[in-house]
Protein backbone atom coordinates (compact mmCIF):
# COMPACT_ATOMS: atom_id res chain seq x y z
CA UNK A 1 98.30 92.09 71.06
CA UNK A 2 95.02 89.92 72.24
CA UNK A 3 92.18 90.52 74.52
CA UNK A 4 93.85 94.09 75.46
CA UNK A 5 97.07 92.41 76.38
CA UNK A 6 100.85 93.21 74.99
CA UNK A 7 102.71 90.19 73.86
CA UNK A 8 104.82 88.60 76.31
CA UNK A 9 108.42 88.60 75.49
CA UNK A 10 110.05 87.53 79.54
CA UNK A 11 113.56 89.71 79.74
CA UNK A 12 116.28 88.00 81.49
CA UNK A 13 117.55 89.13 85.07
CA UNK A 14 113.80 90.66 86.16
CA UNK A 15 111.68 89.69 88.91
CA UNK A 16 109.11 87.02 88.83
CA UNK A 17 106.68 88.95 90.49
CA UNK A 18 106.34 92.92 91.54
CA UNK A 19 103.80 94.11 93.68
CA UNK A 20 102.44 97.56 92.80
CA UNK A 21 101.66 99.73 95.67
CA UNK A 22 98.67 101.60 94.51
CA UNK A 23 98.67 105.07 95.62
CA UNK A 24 95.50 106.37 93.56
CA UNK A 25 93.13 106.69 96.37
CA UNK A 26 95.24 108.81 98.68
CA UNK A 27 98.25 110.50 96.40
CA UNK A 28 95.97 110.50 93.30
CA UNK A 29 93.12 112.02 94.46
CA UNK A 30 94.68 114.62 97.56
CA UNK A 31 95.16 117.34 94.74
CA UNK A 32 91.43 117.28 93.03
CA UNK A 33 90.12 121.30 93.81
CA UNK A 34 85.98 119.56 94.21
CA UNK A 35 86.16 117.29 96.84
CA UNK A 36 85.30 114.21 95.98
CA UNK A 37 82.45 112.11 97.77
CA UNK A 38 83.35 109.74 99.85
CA UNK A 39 81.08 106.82 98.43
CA UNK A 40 83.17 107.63 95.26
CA UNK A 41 86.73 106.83 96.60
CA UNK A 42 85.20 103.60 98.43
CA UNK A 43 83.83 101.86 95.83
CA UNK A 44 87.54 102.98 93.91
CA UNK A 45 89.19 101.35 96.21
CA UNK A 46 86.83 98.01 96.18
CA UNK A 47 87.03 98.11 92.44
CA UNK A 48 91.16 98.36 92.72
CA UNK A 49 90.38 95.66 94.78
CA UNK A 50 88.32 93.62 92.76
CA UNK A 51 90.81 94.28 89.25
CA UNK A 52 93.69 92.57 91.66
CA UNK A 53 95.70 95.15 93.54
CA UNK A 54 96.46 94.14 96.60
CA UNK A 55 98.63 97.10 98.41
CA UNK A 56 95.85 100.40 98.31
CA UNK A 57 97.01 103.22 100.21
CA UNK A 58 93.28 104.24 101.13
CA UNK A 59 93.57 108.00 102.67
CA UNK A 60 95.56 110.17 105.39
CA UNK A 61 95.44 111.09 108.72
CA UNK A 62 96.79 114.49 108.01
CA UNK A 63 94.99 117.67 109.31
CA UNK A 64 91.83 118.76 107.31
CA UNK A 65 92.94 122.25 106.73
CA UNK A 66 96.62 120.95 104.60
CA UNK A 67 94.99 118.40 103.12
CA UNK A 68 91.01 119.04 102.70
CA UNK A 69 90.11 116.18 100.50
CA UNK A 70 91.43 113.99 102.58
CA UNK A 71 89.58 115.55 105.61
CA UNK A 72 87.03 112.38 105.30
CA UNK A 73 89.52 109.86 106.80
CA UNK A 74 87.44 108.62 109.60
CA UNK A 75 84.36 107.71 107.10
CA UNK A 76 85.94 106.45 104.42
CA UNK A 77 88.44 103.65 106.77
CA UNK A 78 85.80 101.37 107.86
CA UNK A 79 84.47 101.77 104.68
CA UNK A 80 87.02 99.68 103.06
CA UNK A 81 88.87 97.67 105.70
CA UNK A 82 87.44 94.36 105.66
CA UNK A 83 88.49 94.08 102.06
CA UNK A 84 89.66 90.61 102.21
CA UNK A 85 93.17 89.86 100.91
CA UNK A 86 94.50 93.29 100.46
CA UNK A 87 96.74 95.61 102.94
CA UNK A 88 95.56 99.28 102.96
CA UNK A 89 98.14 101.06 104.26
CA UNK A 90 97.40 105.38 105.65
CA UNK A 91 99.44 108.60 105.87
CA UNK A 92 100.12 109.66 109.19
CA UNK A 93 101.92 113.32 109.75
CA UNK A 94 102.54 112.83 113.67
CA UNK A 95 101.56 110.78 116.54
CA UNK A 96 97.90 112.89 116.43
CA UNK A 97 97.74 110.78 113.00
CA UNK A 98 99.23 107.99 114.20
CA UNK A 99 96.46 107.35 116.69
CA UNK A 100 93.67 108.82 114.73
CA UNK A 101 94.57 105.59 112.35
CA UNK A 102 95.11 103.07 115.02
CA UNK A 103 91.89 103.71 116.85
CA UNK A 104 89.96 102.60 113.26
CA UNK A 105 92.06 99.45 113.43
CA UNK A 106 95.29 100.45 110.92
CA UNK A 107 97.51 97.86 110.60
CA UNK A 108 99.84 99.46 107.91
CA UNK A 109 101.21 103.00 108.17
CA UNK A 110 102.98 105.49 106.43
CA UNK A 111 105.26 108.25 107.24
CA UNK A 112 106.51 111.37 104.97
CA UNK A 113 109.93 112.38 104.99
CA UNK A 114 112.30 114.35 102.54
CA UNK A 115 115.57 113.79 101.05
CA UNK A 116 115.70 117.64 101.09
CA UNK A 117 115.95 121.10 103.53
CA UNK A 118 113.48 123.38 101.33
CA UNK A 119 110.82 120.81 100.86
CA UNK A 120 111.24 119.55 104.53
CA UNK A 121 110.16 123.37 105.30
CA UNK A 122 107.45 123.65 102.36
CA UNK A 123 105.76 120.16 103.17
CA UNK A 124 106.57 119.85 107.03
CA UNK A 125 107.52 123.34 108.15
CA UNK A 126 111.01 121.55 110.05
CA UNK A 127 114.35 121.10 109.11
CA UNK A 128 114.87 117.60 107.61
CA UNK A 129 116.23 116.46 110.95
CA UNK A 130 113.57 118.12 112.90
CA UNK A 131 111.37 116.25 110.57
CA UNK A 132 113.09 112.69 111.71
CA UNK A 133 112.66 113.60 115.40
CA UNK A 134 109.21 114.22 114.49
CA UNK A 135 108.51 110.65 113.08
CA UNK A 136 111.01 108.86 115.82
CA UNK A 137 108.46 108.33 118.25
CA UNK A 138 105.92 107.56 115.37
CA UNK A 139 107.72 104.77 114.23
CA UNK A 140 108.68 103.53 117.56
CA UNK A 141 104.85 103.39 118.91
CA UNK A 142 103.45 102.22 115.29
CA UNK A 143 106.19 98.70 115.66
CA UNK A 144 105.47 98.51 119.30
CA UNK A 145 102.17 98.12 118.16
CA UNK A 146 103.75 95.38 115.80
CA UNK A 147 101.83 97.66 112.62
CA UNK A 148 103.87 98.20 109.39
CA UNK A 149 105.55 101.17 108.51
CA UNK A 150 106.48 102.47 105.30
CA UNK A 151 108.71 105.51 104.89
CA UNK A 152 108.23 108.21 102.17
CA UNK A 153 111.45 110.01 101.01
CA UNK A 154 110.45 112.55 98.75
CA UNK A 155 112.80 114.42 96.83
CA UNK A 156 115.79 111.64 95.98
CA UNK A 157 116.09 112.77 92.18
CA UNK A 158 116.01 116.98 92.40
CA UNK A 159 113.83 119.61 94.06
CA UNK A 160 112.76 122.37 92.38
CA UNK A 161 114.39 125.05 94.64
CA UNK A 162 117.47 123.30 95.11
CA UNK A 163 118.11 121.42 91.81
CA UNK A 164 120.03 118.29 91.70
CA UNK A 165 120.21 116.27 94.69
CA UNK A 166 123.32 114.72 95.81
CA UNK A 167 123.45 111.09 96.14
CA UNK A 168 125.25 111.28 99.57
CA UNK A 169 123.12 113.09 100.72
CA UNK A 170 119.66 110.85 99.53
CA UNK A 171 121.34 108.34 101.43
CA UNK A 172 122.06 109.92 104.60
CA UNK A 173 118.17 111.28 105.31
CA UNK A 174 116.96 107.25 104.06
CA UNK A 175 119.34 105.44 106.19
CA UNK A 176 118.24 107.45 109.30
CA UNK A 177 114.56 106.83 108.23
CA UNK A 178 115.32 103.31 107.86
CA UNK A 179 117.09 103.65 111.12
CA UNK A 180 114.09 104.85 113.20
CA UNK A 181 112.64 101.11 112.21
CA UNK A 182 110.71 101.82 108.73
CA UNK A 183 109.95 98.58 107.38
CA UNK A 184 110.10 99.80 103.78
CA UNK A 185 111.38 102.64 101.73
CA UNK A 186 110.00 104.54 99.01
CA UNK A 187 112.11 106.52 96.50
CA UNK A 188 109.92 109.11 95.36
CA UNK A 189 110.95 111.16 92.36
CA UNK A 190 108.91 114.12 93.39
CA UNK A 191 108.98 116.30 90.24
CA UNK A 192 109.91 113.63 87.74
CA UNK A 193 113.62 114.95 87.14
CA UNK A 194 115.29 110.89 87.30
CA UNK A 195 116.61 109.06 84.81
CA UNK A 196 117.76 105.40 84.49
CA UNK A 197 121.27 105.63 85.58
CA UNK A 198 120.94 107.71 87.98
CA UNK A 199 118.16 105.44 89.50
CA UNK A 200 120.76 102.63 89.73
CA UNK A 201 123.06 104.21 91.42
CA UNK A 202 121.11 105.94 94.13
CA UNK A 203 120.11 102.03 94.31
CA UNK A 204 123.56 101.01 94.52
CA UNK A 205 124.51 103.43 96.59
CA UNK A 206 121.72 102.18 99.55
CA UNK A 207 123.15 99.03 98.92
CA UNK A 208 126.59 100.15 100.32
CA UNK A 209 125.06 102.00 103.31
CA UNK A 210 123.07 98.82 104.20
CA UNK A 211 119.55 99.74 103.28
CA UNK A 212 118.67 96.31 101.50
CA UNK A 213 116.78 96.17 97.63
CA UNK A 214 114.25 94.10 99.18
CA UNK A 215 113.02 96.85 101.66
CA UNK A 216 112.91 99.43 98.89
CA UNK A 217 109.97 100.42 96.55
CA UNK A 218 110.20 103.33 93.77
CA UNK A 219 107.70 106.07 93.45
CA UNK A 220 108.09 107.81 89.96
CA UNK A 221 106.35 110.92 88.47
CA UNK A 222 105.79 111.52 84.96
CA UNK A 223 106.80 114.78 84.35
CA UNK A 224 109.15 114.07 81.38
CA UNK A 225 108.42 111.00 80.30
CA UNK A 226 110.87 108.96 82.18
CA UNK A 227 108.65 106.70 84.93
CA UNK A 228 108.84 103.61 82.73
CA UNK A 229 112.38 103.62 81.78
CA UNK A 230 113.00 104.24 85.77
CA UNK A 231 110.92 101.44 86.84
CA UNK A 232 112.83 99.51 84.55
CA UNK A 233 115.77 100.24 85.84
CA UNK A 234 114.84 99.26 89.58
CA UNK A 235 113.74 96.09 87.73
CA UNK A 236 117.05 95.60 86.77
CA UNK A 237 118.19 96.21 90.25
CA UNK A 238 116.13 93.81 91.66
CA UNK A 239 113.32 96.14 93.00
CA UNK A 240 109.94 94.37 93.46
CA UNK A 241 107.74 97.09 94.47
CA UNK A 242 106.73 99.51 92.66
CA UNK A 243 104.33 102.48 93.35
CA UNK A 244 101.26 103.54 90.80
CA UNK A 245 98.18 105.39 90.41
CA UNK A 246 95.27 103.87 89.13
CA UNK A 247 94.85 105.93 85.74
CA UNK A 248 97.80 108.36 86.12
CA UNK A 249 96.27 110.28 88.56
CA UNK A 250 97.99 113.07 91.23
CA UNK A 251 101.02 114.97 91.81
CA UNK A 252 102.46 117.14 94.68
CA UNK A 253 100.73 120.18 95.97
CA UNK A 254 104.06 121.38 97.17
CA UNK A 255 106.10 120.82 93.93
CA UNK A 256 104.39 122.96 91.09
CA UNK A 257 106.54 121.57 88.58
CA UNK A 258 104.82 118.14 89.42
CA UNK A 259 102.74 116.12 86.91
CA UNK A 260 101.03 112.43 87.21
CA UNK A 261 102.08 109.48 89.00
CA UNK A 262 103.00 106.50 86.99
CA UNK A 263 100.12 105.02 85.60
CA UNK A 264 98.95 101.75 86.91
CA UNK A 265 97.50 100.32 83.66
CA UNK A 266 100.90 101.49 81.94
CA UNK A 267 102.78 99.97 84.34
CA UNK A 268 100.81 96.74 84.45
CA UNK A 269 101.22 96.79 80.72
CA UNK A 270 104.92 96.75 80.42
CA UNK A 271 105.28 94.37 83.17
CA UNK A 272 102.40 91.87 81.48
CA UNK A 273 104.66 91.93 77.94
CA UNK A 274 107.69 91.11 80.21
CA UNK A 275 105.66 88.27 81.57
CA UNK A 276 106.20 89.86 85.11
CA UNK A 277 103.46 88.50 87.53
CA UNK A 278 101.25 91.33 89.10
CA UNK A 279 98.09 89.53 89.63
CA UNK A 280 96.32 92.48 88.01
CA UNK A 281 93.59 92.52 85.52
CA UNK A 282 94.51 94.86 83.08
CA UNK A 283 90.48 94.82 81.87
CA UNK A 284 89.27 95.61 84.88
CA UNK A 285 91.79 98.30 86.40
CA UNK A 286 91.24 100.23 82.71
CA UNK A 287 87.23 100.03 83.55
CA UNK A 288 87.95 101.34 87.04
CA UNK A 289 90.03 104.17 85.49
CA UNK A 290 87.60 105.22 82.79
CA UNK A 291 84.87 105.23 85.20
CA UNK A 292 86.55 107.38 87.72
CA UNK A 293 87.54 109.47 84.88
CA UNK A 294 83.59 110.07 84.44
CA UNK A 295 82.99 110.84 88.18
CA UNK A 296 85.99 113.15 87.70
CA UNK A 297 84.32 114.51 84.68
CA UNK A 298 87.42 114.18 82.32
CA UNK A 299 89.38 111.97 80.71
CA UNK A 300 92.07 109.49 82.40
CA UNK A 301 95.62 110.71 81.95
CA UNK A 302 97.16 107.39 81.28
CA UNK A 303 98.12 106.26 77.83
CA UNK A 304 97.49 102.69 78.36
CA UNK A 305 93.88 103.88 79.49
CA UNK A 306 92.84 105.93 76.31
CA UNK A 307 94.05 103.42 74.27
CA UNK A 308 92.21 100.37 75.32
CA UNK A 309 88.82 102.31 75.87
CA UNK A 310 89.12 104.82 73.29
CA UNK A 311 88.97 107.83 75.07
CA UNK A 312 89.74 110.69 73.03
């Protein structure tokens, strides 16, 4: 290792490049109990900026009362979104969110859906399918408007009221979100619960039902240890987007048994000693980190953080 950097030993049959969706700003911070200012998450998001990331989901257009830390949407937008150079993508709930965002000039959306019935009714309070109608006209308005739209699937690995969740059945709820027009897809493994096979054949399996790798991302959780050995495993797939938060931060107020996000800096370390191309500065995302950390008031829960600053 030199200069804070792992030794780069390229695997064959990975991507050149990924690009890391960073999800710190909106998914890592929604859960902190003391809301946080909103001069804080601006200058995060310039300093994500400013270390290289160039996908920052900034915030969400979700009601105040689910989501109070959040509730600053309208401030913190035009805070941020003549960053040059990077795409800041929101969370819209409904068309109330949808035009909350487009009226401060969102280009790039998001919408939430899940792979499952009892987190569709914990998260959404609708069926999964009422959940779909829901979005339809979402969609449909956000591409008239020629804006991006990513779609969420939460749940694609197991849920913790229903355990294991059938492949089939991951693939029927994203292949009628990619029907509705989504630009992208995100896997999300909600409560950490994936492992590597398993991750290539859900991929595998989209494949078949015509939902193309390069429209999916992967959005891994911690919880036991897996998120690296998934990611590589999209890798191996062919998957070049990958979703991270900036120092290991936030989970899923819905999903108890939910820990971190994938770290960014870990992430951006095992991609660096693959000689994967992020455009990332490992230096100064780590700096970021540790000083969020300190507005935070405690210490950054990713590995690759505590070990290049010395956090204890």
């Amino acid at each position: 290792m030199t200069d804070g950097l792992p030794m780069c030993v390229p695997s064959q049959d990975l991507p050149a490049r990924v690009r890391i969706h960073e999800v710190g700003a909106r998914d890592g911070l929604q859960n902190e109990k003391t809301v946080v200012p909103v001069e804080v998450k601006a200058e995060f998001i310039h300093r994500l900026a400013e270390a290289g990331l160039t996908t920052i989901e900034a915030t969400s257009f979700v009601h105040p009362k689910w989501v109070p830390q959040l509730a600053d949407a309208e401030q913190l937008f035009p805070m941020v979104q003549d960053i040059k150079g990077v795409a800041l993508p929101v969370l819209v709930p409904n068309e109330r969110g949808l035009d909350r965002a487009l009226a401060l000039g969102a280009r790039r959306i998001a919408v939430f859906a899940s792979a499952t019935e009892s987190f569709a009714k914990a998260n959404l309070n609708r069926t999964v399918d009422e959940a779909l109608a829901m979005f339809a006209p979402v969609v449909a308005k956000a591409r008239a408007d020629k804006v991006h739209v990513r779609g969420y699937l939460s749940m694609c690995f197991g849920d913790p009221w229903e355990g294991a969740v059938p492949v089939a059945q991951v693939v029927r709820v994203a292949k009628a979100l990619m029907d509705l027009g989504c630009d992208e897809l995100s896997l999300g493994d909600t409560i950490g619960v994936a492992t590597p096979g398993h991750v290539q054949t859900l991929l595998a399996s989209l494949n078949e039902a015509g939902v193309p790798t390069s429209s999916i991302g992967v959005h891994f959780h911690d919880t036991y240890g897996q998120a690296l050995s998934n990611t590589l495993a999209a890798l191996q797939h062919g998957v070049t987007t990958v979703d991270a938060s900036a120092g290991g931060l936030g989970g899923c107020p819905y999903a108890k048994s939910a820990t971190g996000n994938l770290a960014t800096e870990d992430l951006v370390w095992m991609l660096e000693g693959l000689g994967i191309d992020t455009g990332v500065d490992l230096g100064r995302l780590t700096a970021t980190s540790v000083w969020l950390a300190s507005e935070l008031g405690r210490p950054s829960p990713s590995r690759t953080v505590r070990a290049l600053s010395h956090q204890e």
